[in-house]
Protein backbone atom coordinates (compact mmCIF):
# COMPACT_ATOMS: atom_id res chain seq x y z
CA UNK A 1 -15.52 119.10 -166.04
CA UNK A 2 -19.08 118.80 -165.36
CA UNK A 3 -21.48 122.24 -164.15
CA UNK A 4 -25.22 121.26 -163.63
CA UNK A 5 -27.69 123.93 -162.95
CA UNK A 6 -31.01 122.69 -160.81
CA UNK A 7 -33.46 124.80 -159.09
CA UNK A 8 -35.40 126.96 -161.76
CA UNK A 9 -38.93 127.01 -162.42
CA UNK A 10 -42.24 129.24 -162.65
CA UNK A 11 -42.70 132.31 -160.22
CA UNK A 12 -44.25 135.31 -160.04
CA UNK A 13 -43.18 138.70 -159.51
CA UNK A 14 -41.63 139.51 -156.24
CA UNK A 15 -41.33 135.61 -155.12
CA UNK A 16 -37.77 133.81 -154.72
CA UNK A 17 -35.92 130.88 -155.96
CA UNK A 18 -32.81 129.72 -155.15
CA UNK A 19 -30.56 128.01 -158.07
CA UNK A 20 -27.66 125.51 -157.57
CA UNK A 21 -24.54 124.78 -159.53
CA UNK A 22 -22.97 121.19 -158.61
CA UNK A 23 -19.39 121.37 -159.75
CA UNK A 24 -17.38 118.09 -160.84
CA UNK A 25 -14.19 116.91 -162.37
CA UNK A 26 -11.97 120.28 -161.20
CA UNK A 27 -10.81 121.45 -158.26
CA UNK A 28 -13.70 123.83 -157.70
CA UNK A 29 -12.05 126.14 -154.69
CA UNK A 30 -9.60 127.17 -157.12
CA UNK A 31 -11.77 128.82 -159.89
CA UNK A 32 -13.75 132.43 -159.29
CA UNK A 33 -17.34 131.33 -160.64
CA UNK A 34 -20.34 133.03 -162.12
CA UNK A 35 -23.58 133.16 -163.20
CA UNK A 36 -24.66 134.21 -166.90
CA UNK A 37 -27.76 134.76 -167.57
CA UNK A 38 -29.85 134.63 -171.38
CA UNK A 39 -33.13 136.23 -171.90
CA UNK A 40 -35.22 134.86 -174.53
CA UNK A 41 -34.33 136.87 -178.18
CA UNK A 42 -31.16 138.71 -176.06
CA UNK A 43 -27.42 137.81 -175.70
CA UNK A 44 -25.67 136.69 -172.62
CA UNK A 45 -25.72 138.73 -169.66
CA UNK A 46 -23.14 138.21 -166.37
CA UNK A 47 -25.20 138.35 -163.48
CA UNK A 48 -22.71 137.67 -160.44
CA UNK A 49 -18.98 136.38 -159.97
CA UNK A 50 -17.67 134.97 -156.75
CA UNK A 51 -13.84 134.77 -156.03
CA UNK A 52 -12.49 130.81 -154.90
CA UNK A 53 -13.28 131.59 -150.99
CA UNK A 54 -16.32 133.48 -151.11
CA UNK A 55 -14.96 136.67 -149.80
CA UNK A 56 -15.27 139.05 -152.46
CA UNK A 57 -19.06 138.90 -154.73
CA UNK A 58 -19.68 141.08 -157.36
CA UNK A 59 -23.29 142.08 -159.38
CA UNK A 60 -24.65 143.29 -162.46
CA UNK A 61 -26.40 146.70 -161.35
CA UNK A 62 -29.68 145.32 -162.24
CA UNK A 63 -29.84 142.32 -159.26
CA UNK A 64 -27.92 144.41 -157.10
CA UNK A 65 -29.54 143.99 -153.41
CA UNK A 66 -31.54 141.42 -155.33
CA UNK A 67 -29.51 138.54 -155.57
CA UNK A 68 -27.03 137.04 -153.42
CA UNK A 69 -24.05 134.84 -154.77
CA UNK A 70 -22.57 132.00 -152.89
CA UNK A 71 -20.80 128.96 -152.71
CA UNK A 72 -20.15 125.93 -150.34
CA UNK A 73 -16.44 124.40 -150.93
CA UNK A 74 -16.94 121.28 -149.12
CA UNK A 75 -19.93 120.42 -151.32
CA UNK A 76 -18.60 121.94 -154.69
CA UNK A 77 -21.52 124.13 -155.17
CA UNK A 78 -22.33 127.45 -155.97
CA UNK A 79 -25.45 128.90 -155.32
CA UNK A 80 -27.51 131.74 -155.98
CA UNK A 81 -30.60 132.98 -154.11
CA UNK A 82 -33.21 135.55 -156.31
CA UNK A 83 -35.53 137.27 -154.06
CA UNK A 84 -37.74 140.08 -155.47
CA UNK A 85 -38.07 138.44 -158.59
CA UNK A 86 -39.21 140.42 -161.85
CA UNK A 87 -40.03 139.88 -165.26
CA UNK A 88 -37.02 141.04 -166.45
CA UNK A 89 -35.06 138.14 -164.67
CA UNK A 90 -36.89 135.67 -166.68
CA UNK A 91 -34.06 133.80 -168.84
CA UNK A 92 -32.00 130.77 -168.75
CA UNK A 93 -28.97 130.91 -165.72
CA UNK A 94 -25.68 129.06 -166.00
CA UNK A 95 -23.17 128.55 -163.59
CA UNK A 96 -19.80 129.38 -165.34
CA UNK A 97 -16.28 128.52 -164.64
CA UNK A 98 -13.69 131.19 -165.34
CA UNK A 99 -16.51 133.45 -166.80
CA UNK A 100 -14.97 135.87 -169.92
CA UNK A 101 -11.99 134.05 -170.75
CA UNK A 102 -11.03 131.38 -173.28
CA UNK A 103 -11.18 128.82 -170.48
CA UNK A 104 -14.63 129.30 -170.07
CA UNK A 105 -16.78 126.60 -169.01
CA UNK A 106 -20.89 126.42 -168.88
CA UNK A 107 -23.45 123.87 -167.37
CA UNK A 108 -26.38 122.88 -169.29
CA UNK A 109 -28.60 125.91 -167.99
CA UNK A 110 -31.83 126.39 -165.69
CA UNK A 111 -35.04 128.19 -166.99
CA UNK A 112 -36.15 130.88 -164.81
CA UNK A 113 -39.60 132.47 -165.46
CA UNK A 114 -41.45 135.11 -163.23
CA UNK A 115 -44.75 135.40 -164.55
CA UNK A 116 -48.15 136.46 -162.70
């Protein structure tokens, strides 16, 4: 199983970025996924789950309207676009297979930091 986050970087408040999660060595339309995200001195916080087809997306209140959750089956990737960025949002995202349970999975991570 490999996860690999790309697409973080430096932006400031109210700008966008758009994060990717190439999936490998599973069959990746059979897993819900999710993104976790870690603020710097703070524990893990879930962000966003996707079910296997894309159909149903859930949020944590806080990106709600926000962020939108994604994913692309014939490429293996899942996806997550940040618009309105804030402070608050800086921390490092993984993409997560089979998020909160003990077949959980995590890519490497991708630093996000909104700063003026």
């Amino acid at each position: 199983v490999q996860l690999v986050e790309s697409g973080g970087g430096l932006v400031q408040p109210g700008g966008s970025l758009k994060l990717s999660c190439a999936a490998s060595g599973f069959s990746f339309d059979n897993y819900y996924m999710s993104w976790v995200r870690q603020a710097p001195g703070k524990g893990q916080e879930w962000v966003s789950t996707i079910d296997t087809d894309g159909t149903y997306t859930l949020y944590t209140d806080s990106v709600e309207g926000r962020f939108t959750v994604s994913r692309d089956n014939a490429k293996n990737t899942l996806y997550l676009q940040m618009n309105n960025l804030q402070s608050d949002d800086t921390a490092v995202y993984y993409c997560v297979k089979n998020w909160g349970t003990t077949t959980a999975y995590w890519g490497q991570g991708t630093q996000v930091t909104v700063s003026s």
